[in-house]
Protein backbone atom coordinates (compact mmCIF):
# COMPACT_ATOMS: atom_id res chain seq x y z
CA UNK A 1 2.18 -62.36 -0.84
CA UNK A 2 2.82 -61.10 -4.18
CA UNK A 3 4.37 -57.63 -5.16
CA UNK A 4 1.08 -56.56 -6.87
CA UNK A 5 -1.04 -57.99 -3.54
CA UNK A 6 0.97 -56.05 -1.67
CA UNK A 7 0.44 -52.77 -3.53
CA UNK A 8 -3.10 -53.53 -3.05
CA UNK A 9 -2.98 -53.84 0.42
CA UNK A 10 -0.75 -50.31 0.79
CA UNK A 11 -3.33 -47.08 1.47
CA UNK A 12 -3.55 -45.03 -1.19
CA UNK A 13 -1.64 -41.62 -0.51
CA UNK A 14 -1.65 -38.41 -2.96
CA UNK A 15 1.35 -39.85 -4.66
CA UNK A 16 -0.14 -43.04 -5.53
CA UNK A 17 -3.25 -40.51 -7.26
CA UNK A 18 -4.11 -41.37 -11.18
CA UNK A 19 -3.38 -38.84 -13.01
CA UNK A 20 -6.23 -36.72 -13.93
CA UNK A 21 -7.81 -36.93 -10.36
CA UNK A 22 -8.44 -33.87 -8.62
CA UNK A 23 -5.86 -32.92 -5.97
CA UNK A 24 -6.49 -35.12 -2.39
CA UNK A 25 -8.65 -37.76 -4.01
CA UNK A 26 -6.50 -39.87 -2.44
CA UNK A 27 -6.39 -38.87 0.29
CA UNK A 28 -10.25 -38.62 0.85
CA UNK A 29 -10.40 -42.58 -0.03
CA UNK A 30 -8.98 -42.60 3.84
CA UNK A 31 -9.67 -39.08 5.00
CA UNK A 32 -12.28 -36.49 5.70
CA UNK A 33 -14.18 -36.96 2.60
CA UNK A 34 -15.28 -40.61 3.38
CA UNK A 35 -18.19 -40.56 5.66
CA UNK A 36 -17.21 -42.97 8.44
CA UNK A 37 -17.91 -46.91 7.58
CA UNK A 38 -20.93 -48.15 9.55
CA UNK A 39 -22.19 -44.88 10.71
CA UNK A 40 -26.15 -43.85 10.41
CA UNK A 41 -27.71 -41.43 8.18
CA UNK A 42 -27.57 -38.84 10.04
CA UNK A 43 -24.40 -39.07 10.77
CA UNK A 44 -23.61 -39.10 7.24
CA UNK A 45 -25.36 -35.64 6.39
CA UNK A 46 -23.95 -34.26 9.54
CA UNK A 47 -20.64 -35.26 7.91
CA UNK A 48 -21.01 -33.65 4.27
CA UNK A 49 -22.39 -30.26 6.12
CA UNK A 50 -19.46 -30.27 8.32
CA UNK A 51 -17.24 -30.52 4.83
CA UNK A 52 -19.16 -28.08 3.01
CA UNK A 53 -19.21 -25.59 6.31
CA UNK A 54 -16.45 -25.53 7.86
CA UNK A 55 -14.32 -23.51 5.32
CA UNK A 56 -16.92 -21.13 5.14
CA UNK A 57 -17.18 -20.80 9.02
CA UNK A 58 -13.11 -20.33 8.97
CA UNK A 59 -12.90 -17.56 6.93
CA UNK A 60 -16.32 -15.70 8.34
CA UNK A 61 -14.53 -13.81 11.22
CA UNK A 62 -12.67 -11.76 8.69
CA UNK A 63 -15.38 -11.24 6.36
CA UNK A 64 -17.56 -10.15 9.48
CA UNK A 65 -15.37 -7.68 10.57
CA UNK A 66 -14.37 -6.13 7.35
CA UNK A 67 -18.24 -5.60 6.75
CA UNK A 68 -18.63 -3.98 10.31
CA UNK A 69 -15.49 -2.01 9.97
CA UNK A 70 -15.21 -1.44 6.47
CA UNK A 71 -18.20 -2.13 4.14
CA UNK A 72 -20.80 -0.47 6.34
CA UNK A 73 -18.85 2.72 7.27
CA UNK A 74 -17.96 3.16 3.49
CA UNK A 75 -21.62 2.78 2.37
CA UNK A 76 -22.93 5.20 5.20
CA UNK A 77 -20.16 7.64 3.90
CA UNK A 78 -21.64 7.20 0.75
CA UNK A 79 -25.38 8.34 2.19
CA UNK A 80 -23.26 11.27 4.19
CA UNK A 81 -21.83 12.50 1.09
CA UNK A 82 -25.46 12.56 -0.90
CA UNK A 83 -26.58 14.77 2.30
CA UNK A 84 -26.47 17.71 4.41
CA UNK A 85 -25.18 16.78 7.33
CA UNK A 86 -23.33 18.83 10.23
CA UNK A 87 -21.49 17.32 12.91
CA UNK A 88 -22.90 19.49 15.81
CA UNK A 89 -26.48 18.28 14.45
CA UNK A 90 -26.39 14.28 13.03
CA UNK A 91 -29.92 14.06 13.43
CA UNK A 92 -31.00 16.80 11.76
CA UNK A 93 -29.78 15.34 7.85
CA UNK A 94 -31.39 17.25 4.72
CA UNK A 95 -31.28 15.42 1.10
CA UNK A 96 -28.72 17.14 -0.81
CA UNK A 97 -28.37 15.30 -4.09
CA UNK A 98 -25.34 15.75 -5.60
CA UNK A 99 -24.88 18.91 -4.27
CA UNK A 100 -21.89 18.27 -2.18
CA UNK A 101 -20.09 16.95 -5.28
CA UNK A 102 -20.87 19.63 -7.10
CA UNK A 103 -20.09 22.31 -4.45
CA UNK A 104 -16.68 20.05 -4.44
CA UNK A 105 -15.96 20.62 -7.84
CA UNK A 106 -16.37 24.13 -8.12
CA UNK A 107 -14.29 24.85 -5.06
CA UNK A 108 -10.80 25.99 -5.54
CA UNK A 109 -9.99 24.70 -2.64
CA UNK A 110 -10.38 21.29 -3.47
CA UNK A 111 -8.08 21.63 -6.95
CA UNK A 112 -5.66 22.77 -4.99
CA UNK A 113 -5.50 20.44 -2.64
CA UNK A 114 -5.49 18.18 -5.05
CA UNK A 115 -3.34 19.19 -7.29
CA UNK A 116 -0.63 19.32 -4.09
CA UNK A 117 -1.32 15.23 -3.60
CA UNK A 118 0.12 14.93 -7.07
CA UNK A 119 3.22 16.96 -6.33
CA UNK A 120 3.50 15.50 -2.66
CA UNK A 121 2.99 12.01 -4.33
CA UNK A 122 5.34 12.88 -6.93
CA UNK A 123 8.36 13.80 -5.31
CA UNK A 124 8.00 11.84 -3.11
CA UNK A 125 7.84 8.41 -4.91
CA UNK A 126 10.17 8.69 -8.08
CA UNK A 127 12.90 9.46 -5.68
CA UNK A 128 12.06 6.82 -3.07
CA UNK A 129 11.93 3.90 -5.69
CA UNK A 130 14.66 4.75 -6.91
CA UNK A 131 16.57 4.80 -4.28
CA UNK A 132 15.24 1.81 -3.10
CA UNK A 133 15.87 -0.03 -6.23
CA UNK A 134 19.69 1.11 -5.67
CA UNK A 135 19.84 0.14 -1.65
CA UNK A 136 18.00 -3.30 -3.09
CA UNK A 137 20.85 -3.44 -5.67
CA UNK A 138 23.69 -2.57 -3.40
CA UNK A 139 22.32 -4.83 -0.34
CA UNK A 140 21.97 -7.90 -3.02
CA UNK A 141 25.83 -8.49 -2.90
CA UNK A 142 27.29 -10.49 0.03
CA UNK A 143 28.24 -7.97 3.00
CA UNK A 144 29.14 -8.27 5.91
CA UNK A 145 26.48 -8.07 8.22
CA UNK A 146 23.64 -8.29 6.11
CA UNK A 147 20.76 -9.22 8.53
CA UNK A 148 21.90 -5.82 10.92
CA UNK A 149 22.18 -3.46 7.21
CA UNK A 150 18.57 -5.24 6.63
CA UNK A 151 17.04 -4.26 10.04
CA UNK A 152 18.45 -0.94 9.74
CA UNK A 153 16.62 -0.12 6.19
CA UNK A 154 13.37 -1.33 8.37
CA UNK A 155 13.89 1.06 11.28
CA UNK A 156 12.69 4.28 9.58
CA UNK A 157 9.18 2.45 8.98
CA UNK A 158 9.36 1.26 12.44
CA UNK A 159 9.47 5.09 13.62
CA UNK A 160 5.87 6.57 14.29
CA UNK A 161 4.96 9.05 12.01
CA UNK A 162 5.18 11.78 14.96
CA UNK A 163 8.99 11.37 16.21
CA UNK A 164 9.91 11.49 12.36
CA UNK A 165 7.97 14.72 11.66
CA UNK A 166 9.02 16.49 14.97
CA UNK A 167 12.76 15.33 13.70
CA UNK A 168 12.28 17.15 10.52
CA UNK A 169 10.37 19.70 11.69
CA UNK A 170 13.43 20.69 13.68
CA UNK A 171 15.82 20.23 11.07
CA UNK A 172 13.85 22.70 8.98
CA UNK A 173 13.52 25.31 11.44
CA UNK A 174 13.94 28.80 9.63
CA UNK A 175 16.03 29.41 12.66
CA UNK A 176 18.72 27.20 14.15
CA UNK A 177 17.65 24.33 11.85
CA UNK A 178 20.27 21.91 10.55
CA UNK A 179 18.67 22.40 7.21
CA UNK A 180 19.17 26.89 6.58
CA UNK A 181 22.89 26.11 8.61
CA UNK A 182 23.94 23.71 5.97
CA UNK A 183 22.20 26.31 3.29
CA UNK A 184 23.83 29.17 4.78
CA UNK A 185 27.33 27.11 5.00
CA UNK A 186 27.59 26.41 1.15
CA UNK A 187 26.61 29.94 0.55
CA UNK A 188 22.61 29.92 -0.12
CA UNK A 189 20.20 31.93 1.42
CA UNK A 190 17.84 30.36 3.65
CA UNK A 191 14.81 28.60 2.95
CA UNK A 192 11.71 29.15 5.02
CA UNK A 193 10.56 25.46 4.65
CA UNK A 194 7.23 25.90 6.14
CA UNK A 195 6.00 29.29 4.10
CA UNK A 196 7.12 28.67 0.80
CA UNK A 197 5.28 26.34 -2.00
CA UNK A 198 7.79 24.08 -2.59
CA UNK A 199 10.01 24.38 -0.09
CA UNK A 200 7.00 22.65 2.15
CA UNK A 201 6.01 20.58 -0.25
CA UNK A 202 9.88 19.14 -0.32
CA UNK A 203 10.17 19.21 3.05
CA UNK A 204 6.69 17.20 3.81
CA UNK A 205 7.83 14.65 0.61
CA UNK A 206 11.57 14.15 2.48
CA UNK A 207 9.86 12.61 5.19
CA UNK A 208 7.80 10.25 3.48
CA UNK A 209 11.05 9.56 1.76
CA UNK A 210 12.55 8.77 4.95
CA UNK A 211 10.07 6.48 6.10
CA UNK A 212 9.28 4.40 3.11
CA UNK A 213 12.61 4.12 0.72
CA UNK A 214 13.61 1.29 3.07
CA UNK A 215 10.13 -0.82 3.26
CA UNK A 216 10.60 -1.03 -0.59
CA UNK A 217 14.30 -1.27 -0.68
CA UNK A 218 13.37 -4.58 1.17
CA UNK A 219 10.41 -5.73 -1.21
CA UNK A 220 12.86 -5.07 -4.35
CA UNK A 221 15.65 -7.06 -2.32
CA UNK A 222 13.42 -10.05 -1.66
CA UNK A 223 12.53 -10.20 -5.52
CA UNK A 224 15.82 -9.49 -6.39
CA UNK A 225 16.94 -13.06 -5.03
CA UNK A 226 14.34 -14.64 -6.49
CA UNK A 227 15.64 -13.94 -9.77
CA UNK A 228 17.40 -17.55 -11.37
CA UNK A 229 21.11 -17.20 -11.51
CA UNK A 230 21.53 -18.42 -14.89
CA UNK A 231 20.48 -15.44 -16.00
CA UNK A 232 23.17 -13.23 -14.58
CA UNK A 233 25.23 -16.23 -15.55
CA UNK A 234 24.40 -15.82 -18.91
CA UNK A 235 24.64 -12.33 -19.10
CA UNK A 236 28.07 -12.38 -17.80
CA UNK A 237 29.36 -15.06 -20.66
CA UNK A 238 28.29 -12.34 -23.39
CA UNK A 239 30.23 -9.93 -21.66
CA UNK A 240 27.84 -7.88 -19.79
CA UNK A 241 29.01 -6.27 -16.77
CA UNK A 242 27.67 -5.07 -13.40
CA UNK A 243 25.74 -2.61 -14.59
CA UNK A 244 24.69 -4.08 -18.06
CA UNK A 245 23.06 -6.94 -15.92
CA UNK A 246 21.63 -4.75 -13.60
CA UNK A 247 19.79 -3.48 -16.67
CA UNK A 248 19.27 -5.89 -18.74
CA UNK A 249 18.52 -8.48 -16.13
CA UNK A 250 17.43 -7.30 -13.31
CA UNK A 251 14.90 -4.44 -13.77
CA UNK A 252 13.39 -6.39 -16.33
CA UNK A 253 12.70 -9.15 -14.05
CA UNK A 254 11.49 -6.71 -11.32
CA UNK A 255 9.02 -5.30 -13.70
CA UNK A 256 5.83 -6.95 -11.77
CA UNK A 257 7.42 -5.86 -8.24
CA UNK A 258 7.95 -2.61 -9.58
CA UNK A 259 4.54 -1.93 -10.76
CA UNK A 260 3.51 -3.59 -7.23
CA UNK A 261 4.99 -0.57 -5.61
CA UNK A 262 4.31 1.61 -7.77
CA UNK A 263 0.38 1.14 -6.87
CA UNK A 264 1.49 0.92 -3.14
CA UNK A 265 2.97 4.19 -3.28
CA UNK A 266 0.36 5.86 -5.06
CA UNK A 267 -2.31 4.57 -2.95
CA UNK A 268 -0.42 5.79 -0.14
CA UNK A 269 0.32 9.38 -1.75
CA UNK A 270 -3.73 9.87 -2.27
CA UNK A 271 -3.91 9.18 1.76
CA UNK A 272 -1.24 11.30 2.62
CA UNK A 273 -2.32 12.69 6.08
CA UNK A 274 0.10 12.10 9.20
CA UNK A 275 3.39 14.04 7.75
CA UNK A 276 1.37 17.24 6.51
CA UNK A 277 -1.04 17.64 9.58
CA UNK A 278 1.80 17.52 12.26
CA UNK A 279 4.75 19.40 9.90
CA UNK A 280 1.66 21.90 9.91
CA UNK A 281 1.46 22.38 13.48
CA UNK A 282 -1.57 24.52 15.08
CA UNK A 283 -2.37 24.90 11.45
CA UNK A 284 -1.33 21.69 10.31
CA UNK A 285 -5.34 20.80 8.92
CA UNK A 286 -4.79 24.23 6.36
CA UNK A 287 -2.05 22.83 4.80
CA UNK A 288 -0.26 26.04 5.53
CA UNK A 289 -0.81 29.16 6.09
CA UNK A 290 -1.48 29.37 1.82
CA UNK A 291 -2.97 26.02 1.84
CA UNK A 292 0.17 25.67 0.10
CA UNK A 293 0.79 21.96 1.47
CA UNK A 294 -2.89 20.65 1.93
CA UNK A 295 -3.62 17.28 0.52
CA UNK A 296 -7.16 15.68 -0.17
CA UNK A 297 -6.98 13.93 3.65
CA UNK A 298 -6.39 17.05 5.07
CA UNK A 299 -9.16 19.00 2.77
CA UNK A 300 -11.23 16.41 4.44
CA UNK A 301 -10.27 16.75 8.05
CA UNK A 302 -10.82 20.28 7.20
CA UNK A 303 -14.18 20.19 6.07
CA UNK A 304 -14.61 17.13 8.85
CA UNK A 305 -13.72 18.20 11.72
CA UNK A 306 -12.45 21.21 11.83
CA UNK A 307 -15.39 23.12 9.94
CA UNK A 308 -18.11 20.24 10.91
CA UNK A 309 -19.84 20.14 7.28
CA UNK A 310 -19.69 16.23 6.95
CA UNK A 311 -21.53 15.69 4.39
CA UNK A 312 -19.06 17.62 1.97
CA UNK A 313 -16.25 16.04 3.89
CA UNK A 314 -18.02 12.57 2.98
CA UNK A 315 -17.99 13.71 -0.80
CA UNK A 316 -14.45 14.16 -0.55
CA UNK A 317 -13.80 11.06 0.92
CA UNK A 318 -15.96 9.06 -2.09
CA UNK A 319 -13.55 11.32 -4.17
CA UNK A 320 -10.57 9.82 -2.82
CA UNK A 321 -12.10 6.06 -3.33
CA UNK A 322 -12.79 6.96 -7.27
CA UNK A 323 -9.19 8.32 -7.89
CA UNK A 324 -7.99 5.09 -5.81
CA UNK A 325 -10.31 2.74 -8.71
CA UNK A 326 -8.78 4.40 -11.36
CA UNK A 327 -5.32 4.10 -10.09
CA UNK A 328 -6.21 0.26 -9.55
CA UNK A 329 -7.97 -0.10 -13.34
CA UNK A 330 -4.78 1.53 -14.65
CA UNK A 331 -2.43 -0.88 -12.83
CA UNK A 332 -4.63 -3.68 -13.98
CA UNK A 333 -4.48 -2.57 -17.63
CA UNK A 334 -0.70 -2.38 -17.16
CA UNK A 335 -0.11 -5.53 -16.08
CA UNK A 336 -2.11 -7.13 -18.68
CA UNK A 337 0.21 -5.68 -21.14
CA UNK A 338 3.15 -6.35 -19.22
CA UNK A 339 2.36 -10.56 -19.04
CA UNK A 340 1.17 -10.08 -22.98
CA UNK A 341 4.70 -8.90 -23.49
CA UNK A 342 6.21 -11.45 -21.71
């Protein structure tokens, strides 16, 4: 048999594709695209519904329970929120308008509250990208032991959000903490962490700190090593050093990851609930005894839960979702620029 018989004779595989065809046309000519050869009518339509169903009967399970879970809860917030609603009495809903929003908007409490997310989030995030880009930085050279310094960055995200805070909670005790004895051994006075503005505020941002610098010092480290070598290469050869490279080369390149967890963190800063409630203790919902500590999650517990008037509590929560848009359009809009520039 000749060469070109023999080609003939070989089944066509994805490699063996003309150019131009659309990917796994070869691989239908022998596959799940080609109705069976001899088989009925019926067997054939059976066939192309299977095709055209089967990916959508795959991904169904997640779409079904993100509606029940997700979709519907938001949208019946949504009707909360437009109504007066008490949790003692669900039955007994009264149309409301936009009442609740406006109520909301007039309230002090709810300026405050969220004017303290934006401090919380603050200084809390500058400081822990930072220091993750560093740890990312420093755990990017070859050390000994670098899977066990790796699974040690992950163990503070690991930690439930309640050992952490009781941790700190004790180490800013006004008295006996670790915190006021180191104060009081350098010569400062004192600190009463959970009183003051933003002495609570620090302490409730030191242990978000704590649990997320190394869950992003990972994510940096993992783009970090995707960046080519060349370029460091490079850089070196025109006489760039460590730290020239580092920023010339590699925050550059980190630029998308950066914005990435940038987003992250901010999303995360607008939810800010766990740390505040149990720092606060019995009073943890208030934010303080001042409401000097009380984010927009805890506003809403407050209003919630505590004080049973869910349908403002379900105007605060829509609140939440619009900030979280914005901070999503913005990151899109930044990101645009970012690949135009590149």
């Amino acid at each position: 048999m000749s060469s070109s018989k023999q080609a003939l004779a070989h089944p066509a595989s994805s490699a063996d594709a003309a150019p131009g065809d659309k990917p796994g046309a070869a691989g239908r000519a022998n596959g799940r695209g080609t109705p069976p050869p001899g088989s009925s009518s019926w067997r054939s339509r059976l066939y192309r519904w299977d095709m055209k169903a089967s990916p959508y009967a795959f991904i169904s399970p997640f779409f079904i329970v993100f509606g029940a879970f997700s979709l519907i809860p938001l949208l019946y917030t949504a009707w909360y929120s437009l109504h007066n609603v008490q949790l003692a009495n669900l039955d007994g809903q009264t149309w409301a308008g936009l009442d609740n929003y406006e109520n909301l908007l007039s309230s002090d409490f709810f300026w405050n509250a969220l004017w303290n997310t934006f401090t919380i989030g603050v200084i809390s995030t500058v400081p822990q990208l930072l220091m993750a880009i560093g740890l990312a930085h420093l755990l990017n050279y070859k050390l000994r032991g670098s899977t066990v310094w790796r699974v040690v960055m992950l163990t503070p995200y690991a930690t439930s959000v309640a050992a952490a805070t009781l941790v700190f909670v004790l180490l800013y005790s006004w008295d006996g903490g670790m915190i006021n004895w180191l104060l009081d051994f350098v010569g400062i006075d004192p600190v009463n962490w959970r009183e003051s503005d933003w002495g609570s505020q620090f302490a409730v941002s030191s242990i978000v700190i704590w649990r997320w610098t190394g869950y992003n010092a990972l994510i940096y480290l993992a783009a970090m090593q995707a960046i080519p070598v060349d370029l460091y290469e490079s850089a070196a050869i025109d006489g760039a050093n460590r730290w020239q490279q580092f920023i010339h080369v590699t925050i550059p390149q980190l630029r998308p990851t950066i914005l990435f967890t940038v987003v992250v963190s901010t999303i995360g800063a607008t939810q800010l609930f766990g740390e505040p409630l149990l720092f606060g203790g019995v009073s943890g919902s208030k934010g303080g005894s001042e409401h000097q500590y009380q984010t927009l999650g805890l506003y809403m517990y407050d209003q919630g839960w505590i004080i049973g008037n869910l349908g403002k509590a379900s105007a605060i929560a829509w609140s939440m979702f619009l900030i979280l848009l914005i901070v999503a359009v913005i990151q899109l809009l930044i990101s645009r620029r970012l690949r135009k520039s590149q």
